[in-house]
PDB file of N, CA and C in Angstrom:
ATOM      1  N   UNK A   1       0.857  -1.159   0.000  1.00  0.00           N
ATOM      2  CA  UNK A   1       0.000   0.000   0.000  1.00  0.00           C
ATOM      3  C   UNK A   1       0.903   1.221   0.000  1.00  0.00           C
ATOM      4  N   UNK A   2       0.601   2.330  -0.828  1.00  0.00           N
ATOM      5  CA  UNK A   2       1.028   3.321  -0.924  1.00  0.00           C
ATOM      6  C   UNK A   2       0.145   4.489  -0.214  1.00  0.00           C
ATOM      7  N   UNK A   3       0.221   5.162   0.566  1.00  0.00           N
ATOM      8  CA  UNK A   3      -0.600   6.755   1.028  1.00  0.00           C
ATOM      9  C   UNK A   3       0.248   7.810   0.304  1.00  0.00           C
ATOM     10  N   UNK A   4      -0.610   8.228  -0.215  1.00  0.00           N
ATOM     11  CA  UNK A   4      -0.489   9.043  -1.360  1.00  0.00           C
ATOM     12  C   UNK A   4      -1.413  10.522  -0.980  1.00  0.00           C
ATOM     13  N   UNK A   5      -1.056  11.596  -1.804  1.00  0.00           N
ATOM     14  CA  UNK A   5      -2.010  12.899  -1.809  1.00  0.00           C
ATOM     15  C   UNK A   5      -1.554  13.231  -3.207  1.00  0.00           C
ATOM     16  N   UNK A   6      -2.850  13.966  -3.781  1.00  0.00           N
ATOM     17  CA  UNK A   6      -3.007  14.569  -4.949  1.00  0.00           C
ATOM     18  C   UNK A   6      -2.110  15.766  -4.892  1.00  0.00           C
ATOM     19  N   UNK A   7      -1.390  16.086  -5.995  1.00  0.00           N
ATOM     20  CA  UNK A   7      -0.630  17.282  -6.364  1.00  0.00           C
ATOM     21  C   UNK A   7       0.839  16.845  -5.481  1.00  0.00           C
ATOM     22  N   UNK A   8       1.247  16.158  -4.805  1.00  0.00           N
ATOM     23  CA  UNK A   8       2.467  15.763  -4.116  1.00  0.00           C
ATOM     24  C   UNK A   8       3.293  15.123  -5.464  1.00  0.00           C
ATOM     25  N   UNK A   9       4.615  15.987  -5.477  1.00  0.00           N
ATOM     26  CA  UNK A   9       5.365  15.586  -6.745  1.00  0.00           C
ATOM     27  C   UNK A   9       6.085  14.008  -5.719  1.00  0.00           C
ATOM     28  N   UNK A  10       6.405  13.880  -4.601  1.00  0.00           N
ATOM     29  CA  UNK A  10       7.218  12.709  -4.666  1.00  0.00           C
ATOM     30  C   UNK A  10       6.283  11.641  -4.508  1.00  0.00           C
ATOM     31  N   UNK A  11       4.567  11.658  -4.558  1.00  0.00           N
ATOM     32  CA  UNK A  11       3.326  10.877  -4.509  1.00  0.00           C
ATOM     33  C   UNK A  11       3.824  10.076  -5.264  1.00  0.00           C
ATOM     34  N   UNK A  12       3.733  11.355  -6.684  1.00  0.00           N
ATOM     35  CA  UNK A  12       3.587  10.797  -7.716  1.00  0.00           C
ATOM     36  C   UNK A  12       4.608  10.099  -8.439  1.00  0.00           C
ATOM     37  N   UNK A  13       6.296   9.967  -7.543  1.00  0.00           N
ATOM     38  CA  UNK A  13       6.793   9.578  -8.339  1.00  0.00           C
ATOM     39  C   UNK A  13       7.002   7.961  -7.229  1.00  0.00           C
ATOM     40  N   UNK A  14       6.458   8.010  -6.119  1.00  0.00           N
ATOM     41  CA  UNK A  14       6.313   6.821  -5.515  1.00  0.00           C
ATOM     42  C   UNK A  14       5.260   5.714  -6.018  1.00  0.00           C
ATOM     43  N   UNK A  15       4.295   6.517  -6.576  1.00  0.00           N
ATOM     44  CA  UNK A  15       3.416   5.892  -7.143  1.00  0.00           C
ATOM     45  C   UNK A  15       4.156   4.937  -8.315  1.00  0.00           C
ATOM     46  N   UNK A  16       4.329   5.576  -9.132  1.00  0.00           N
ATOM     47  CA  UNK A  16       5.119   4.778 -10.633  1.00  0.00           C
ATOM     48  C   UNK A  16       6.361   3.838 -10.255  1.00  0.00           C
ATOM     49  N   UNK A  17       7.219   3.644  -9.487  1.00  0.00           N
ATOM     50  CA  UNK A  17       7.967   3.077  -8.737  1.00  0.00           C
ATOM     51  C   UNK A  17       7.072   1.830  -7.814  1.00  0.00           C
ATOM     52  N   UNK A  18       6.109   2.180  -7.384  1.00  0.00           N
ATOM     53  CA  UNK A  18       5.367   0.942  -6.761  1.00  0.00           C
ATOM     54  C   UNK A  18       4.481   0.263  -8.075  1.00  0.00           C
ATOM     55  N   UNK A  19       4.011   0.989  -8.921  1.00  0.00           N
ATOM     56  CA  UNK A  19       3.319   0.303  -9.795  1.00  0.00           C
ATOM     57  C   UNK A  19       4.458  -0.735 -11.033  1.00  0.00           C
ATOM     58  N   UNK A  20       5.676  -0.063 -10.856  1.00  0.00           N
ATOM     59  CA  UNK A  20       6.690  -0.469 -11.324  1.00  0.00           C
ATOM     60  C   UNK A  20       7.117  -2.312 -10.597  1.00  0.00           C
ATOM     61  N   UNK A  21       7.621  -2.083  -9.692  1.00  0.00           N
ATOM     62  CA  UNK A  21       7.592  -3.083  -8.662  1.00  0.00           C
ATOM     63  C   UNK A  21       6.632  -4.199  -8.317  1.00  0.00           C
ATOM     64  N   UNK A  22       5.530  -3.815  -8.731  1.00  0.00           N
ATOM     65  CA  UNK A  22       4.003  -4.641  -8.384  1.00  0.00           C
ATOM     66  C   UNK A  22       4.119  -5.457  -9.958  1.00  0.00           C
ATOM     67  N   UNK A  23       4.594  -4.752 -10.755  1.00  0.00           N
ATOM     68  CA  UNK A  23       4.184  -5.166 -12.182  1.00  0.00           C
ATOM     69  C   UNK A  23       5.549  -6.477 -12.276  1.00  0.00           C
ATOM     70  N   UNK A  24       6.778  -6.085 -11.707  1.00  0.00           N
ATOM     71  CA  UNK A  24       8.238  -7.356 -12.079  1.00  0.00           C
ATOM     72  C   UNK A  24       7.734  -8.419 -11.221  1.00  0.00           C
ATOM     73  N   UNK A  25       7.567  -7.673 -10.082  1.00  0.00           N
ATOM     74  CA  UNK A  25       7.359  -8.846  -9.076  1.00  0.00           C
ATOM     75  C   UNK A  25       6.140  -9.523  -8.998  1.00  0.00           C
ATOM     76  N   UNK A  26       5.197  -9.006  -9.528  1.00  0.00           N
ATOM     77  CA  UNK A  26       4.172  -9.630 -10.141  1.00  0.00           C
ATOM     78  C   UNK A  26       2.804 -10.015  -8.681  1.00  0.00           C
ATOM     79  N   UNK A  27       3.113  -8.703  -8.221  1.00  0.00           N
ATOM     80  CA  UNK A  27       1.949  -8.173  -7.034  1.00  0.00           C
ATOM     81  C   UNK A  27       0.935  -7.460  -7.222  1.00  0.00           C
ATOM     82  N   UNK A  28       0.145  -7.047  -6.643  1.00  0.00           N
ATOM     83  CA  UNK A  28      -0.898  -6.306  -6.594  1.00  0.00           C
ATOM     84  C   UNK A  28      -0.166  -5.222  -5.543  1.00  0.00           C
ATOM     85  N   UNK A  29      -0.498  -3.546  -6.003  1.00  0.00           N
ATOM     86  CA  UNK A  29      -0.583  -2.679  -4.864  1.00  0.00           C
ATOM     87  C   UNK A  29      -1.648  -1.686  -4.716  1.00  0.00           C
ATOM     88  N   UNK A  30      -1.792  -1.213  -3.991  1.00  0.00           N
ATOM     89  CA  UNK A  30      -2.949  -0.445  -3.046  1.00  0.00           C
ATOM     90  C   UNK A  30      -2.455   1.074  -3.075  1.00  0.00           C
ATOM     91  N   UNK A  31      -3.254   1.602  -4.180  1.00  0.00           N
ATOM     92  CA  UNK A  31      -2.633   3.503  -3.699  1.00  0.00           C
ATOM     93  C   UNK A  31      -3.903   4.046  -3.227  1.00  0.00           C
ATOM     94  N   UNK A  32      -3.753   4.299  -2.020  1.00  0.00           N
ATOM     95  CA  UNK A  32      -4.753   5.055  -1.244  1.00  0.00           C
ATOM     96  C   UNK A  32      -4.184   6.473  -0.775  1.00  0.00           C
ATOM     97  N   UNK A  33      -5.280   7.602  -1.438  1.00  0.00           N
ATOM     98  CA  UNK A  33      -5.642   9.206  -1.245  1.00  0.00           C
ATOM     99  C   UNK A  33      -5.303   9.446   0.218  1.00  0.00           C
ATOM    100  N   UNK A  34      -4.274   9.651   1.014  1.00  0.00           N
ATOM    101  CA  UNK A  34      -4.495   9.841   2.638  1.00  0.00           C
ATOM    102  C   UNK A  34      -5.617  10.814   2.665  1.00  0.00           C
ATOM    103  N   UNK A  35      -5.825  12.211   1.517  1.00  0.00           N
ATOM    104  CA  UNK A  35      -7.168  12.856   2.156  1.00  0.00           C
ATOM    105  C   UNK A  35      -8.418  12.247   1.928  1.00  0.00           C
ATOM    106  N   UNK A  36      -8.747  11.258   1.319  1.00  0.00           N
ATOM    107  CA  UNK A  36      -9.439  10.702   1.286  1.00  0.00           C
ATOM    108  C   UNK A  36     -10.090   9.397   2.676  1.00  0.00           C
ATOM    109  N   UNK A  37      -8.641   9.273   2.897  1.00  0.00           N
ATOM    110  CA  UNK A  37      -8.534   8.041   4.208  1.00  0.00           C
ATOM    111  C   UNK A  37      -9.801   8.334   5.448  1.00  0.00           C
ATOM    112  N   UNK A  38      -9.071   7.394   6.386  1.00  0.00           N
ATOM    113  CA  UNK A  38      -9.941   7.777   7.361  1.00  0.00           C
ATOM    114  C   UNK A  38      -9.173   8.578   8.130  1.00  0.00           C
ATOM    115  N   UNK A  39     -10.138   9.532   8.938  1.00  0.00           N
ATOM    116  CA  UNK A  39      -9.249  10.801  10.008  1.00  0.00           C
ATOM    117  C   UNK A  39      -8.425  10.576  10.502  1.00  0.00           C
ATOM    118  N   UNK A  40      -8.099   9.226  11.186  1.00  0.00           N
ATOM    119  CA  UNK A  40      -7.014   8.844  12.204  1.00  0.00           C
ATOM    120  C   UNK A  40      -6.004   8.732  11.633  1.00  0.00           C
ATOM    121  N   UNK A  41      -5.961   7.744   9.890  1.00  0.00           N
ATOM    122  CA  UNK A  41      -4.799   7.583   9.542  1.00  0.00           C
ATOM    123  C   UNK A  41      -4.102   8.489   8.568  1.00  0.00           C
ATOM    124  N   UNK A  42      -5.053   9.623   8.560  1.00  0.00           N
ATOM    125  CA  UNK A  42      -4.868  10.786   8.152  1.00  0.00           C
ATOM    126  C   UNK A  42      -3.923  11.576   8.993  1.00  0.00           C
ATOM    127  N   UNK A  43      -4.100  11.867   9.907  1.00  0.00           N
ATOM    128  CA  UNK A  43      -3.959  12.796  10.935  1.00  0.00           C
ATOM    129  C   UNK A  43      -2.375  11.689  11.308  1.00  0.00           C
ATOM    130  N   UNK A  44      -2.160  10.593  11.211  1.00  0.00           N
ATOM    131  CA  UNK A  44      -1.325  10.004  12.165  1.00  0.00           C
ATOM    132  C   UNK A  44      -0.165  10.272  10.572  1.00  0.00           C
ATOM    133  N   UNK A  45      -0.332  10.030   9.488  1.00  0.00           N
ATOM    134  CA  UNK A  45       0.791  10.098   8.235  1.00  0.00           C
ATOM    135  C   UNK A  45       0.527  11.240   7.635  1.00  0.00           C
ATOM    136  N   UNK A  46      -0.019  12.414   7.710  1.00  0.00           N
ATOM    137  CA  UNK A  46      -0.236  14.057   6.556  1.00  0.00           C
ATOM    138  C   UNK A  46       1.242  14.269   6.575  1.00  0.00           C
ATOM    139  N   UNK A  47       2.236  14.859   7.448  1.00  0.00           N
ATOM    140  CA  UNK A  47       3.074  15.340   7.057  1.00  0.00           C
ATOM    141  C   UNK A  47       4.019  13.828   6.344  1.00  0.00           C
ATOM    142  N   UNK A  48       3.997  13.138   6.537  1.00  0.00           N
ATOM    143  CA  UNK A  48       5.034  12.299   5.878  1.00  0.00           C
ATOM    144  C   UNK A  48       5.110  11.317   4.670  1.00  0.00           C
ATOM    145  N   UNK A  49       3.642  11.848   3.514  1.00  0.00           N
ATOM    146  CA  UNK A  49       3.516  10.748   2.749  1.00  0.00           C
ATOM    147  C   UNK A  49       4.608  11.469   1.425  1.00  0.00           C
ATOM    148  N   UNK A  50       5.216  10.294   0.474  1.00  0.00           N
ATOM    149  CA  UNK A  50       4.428   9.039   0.513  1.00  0.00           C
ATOM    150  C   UNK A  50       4.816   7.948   1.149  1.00  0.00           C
ATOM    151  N   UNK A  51       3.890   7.246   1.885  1.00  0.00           N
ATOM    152  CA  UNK A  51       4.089   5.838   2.746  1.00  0.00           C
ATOM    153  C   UNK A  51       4.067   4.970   2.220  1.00  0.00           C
ATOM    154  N   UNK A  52       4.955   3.980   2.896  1.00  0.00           N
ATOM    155  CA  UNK A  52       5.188   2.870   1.583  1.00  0.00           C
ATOM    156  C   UNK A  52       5.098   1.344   2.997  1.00  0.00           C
ATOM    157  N   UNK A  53       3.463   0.735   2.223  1.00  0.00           N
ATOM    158  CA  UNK A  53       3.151  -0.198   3.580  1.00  0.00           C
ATOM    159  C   UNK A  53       3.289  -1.375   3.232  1.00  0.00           C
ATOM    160  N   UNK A  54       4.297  -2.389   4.050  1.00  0.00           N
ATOM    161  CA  UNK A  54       4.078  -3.953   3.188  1.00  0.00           C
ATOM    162  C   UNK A  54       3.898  -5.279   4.240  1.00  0.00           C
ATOM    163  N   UNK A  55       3.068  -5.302   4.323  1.00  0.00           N
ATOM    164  CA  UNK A  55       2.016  -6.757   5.305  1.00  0.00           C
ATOM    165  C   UNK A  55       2.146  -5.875   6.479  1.00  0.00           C
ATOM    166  N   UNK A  56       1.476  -4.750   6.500  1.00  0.00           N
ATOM    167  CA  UNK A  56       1.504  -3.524   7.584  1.00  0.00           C
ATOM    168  C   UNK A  56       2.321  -3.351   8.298  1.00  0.00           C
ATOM    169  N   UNK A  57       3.883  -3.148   7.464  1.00  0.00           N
ATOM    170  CA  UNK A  57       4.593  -2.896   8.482  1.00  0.00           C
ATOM    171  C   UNK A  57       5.127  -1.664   7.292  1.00  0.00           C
ATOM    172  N   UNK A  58       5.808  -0.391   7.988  1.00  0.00           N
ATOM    173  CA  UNK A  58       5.869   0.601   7.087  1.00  0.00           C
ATOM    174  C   UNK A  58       7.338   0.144   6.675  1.00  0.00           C
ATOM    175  N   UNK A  59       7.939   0.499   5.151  1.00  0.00           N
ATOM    176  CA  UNK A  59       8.889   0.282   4.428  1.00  0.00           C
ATOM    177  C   UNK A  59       9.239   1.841   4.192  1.00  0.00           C
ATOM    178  N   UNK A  60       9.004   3.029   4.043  1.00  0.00           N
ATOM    179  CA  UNK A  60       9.559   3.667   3.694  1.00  0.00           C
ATOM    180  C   UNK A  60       8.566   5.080   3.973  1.00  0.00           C
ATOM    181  N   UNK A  61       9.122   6.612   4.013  1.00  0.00           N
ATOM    182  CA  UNK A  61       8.256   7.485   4.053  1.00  0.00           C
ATOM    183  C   UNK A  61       9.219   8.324   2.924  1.00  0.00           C
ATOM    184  N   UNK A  62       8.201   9.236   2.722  1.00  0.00           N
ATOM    185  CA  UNK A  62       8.955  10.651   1.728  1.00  0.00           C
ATOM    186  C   UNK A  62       9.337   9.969   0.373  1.00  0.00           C
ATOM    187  N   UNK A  63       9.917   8.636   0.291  1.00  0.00           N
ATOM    188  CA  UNK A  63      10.176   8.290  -0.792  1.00  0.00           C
ATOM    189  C   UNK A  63       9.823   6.747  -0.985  1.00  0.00           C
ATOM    190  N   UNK A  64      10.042   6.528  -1.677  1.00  0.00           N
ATOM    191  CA  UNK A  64      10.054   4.418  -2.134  1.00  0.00           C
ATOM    192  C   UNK A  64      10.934   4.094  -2.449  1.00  0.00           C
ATOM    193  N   UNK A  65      11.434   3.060  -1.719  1.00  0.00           N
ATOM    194  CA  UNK A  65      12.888   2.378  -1.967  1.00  0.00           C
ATOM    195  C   UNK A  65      12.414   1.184  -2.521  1.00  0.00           C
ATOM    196  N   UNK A  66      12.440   0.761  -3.764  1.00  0.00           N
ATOM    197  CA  UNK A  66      12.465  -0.395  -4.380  1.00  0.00           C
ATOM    198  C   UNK A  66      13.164  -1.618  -4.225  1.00  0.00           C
ATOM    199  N   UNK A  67      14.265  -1.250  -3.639  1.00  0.00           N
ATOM    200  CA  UNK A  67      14.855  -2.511  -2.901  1.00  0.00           C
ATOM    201  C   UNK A  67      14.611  -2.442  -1.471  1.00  0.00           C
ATOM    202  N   UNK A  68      14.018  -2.084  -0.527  1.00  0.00           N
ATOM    203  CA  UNK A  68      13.164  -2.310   0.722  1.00  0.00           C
ATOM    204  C   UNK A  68      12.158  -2.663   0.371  1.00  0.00           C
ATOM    205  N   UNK A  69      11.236  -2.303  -0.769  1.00  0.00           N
ATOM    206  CA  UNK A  69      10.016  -3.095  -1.166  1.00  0.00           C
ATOM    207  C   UNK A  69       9.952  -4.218  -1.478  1.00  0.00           C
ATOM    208  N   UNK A  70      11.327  -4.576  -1.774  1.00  0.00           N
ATOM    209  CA  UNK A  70      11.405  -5.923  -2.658  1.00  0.00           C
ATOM    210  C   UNK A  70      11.689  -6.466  -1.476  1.00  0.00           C
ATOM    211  N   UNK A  71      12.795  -6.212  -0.455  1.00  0.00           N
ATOM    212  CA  UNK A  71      12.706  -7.025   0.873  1.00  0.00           C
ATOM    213  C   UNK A  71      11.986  -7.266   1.180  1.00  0.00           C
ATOM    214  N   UNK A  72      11.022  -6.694   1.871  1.00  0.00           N
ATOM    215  CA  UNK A  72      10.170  -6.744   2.853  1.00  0.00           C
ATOM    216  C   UNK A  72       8.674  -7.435   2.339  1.00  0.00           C
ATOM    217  N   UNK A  73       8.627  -7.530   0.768  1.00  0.00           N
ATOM    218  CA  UNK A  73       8.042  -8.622   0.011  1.00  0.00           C
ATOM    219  C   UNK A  73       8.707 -10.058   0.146  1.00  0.00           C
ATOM    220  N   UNK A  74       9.949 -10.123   0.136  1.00  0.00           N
ATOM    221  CA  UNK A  74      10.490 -11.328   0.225  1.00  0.00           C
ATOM    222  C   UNK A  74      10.515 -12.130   1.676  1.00  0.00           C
ATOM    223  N   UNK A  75      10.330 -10.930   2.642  1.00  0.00           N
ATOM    224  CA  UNK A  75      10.039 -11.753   4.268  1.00  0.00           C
ATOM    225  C   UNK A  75       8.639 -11.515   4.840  1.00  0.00           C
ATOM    226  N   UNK A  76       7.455 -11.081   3.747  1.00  0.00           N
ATOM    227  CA  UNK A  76       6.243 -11.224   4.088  1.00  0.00           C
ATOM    228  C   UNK A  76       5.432 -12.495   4.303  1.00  0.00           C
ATOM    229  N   UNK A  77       4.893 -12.968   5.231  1.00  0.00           N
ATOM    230  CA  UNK A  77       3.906 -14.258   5.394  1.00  0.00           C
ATOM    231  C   UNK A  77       3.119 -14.641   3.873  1.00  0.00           C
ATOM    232  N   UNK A  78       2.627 -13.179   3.728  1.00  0.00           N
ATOM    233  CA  UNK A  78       1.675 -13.614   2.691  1.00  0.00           C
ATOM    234  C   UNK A  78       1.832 -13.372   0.789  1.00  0.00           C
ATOM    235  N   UNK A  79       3.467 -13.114   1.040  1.00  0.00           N
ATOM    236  CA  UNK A  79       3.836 -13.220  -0.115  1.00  0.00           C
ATOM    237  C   UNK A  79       4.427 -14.234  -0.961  1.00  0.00           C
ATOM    238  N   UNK A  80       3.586 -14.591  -2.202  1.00  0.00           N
ATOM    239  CA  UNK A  80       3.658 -15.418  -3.332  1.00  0.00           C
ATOM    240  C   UNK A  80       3.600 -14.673  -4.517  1.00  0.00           C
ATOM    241  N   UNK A  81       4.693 -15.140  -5.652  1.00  0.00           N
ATOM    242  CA  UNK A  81       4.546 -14.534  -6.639  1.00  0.00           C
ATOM    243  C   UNK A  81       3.383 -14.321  -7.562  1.00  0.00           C
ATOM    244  N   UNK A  82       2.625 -14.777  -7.203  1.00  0.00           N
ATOM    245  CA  UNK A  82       1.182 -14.621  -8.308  1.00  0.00           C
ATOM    246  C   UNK A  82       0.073 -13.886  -7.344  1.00  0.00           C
ATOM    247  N   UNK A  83       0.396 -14.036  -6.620  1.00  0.00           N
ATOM    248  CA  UNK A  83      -1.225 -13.514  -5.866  1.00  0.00           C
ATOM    249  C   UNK A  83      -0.671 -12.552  -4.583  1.00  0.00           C
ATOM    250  N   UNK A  84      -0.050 -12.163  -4.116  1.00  0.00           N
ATOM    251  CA  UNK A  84       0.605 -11.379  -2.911  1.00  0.00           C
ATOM    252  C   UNK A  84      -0.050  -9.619  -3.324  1.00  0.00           C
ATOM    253  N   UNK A  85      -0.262  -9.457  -2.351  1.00  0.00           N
ATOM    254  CA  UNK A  85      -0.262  -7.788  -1.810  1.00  0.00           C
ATOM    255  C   UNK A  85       0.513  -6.817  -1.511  1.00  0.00           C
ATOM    256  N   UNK A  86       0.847  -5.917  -2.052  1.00  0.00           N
ATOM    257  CA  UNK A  86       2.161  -5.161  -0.868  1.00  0.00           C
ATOM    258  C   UNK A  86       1.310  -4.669   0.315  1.00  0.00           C
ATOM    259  N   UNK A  87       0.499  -5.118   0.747  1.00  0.00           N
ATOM    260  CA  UNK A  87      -0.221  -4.831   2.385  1.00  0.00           C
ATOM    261  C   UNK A  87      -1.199  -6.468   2.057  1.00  0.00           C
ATOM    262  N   UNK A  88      -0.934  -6.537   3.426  1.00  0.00           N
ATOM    263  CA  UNK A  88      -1.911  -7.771   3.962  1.00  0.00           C
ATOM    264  C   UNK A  88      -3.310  -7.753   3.848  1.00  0.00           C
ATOM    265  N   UNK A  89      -3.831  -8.480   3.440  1.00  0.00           N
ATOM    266  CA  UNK A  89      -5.359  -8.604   2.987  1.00  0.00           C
ATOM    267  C   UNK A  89      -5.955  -8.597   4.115  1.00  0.00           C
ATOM    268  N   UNK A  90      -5.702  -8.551   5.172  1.00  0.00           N
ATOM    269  CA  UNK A  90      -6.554  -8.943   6.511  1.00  0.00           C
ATOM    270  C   UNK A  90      -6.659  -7.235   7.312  1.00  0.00           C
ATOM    271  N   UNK A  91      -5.704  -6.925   6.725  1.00  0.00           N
ATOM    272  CA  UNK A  91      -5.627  -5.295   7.316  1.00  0.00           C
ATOM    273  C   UNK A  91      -6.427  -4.337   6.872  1.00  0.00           C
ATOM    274  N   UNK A  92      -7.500  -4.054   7.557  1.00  0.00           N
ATOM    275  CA  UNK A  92      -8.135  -3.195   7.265  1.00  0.00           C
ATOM    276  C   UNK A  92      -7.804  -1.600   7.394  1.00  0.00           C
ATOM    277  N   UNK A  93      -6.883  -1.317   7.818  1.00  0.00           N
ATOM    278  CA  UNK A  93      -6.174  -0.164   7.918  1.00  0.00           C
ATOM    279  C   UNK A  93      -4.899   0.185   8.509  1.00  0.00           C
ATOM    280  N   UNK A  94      -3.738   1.254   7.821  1.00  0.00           N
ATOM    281  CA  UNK A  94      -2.827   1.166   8.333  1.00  0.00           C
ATOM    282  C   UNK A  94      -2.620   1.872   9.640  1.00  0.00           C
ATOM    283  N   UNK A  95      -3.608   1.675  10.444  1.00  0.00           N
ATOM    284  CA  UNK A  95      -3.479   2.110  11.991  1.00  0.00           C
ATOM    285  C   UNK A  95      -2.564   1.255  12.768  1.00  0.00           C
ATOM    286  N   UNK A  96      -1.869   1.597  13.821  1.00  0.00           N
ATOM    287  CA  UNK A  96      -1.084   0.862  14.540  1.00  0.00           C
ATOM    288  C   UNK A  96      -0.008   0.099  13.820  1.00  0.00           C
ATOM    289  N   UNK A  97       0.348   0.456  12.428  1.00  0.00           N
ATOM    290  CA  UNK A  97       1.393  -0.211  12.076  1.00  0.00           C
ATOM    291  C   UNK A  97       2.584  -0.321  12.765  1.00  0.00           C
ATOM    292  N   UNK A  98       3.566  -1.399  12.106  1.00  0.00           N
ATOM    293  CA  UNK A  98       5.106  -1.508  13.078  1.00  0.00           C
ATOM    294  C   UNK A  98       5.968  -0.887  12.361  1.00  0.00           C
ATOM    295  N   UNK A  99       6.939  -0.365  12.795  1.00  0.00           N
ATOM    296  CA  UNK A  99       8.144   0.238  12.032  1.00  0.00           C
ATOM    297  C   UNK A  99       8.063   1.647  11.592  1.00  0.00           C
ATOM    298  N   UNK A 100       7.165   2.415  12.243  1.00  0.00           N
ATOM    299  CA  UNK A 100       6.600   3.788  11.296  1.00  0.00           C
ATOM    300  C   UNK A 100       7.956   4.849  11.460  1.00  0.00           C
ATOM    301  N   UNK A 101       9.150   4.838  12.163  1.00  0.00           N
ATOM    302  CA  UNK A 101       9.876   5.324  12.020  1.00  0.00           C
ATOM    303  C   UNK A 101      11.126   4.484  11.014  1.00  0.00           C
ATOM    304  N   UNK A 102      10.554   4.392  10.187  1.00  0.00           N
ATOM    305  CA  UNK A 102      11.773   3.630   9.073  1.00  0.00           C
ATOM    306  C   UNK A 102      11.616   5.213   7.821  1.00  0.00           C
TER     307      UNK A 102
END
């Protein structure tokens, strides 16, 4: 999962970099509007997107590191090359994530 905001130039270049990544490695990812989000996880990531979330644990802020994405895909529970998430299907939101200072 990516948290993202409209008009943010490094959104947008986290965005293409995760859609990049989702496409080799052959994942699915999640770009979610933080103003769109819900208040809490709004209010808890505004100053620091873009967030970069993988089996809810945070991988990266301000930017996307493609090789931390690719880690942290490679030591996810629920990652398989055909069907995997870069966020866990069971997570309904990135509240209480681990690692938010990475």
């Amino acid at each position: 999962m990516v948290l993202t905001r409209v008009g943010c130039h490094l959104c947008e270049t986290a965005e293409q970099e995760a859609r990049a990544v989702a496409a080799s490695d052959r994942v699915s990812v999640e770009i979610v509007d933080l103003d769109r989000s819900d208040p809490v996880v709004r209010s808890a990531w505004t100053d620091h997107v873009p967030v970069t979330i993988v089996d809810g644990a945070v991988v990266s802020i301000w930017a996307l590191d493609p090789g931390r994405v690719r880690s942290a895909l490679a030591r996810a529970p629920h990652h398989t090359p055909s069907s995997s998430q870069l966020w866990s299907a069971g997570d309904d939101s990135p509240t209480g994530m681990e690692g938010r200072d990475r």
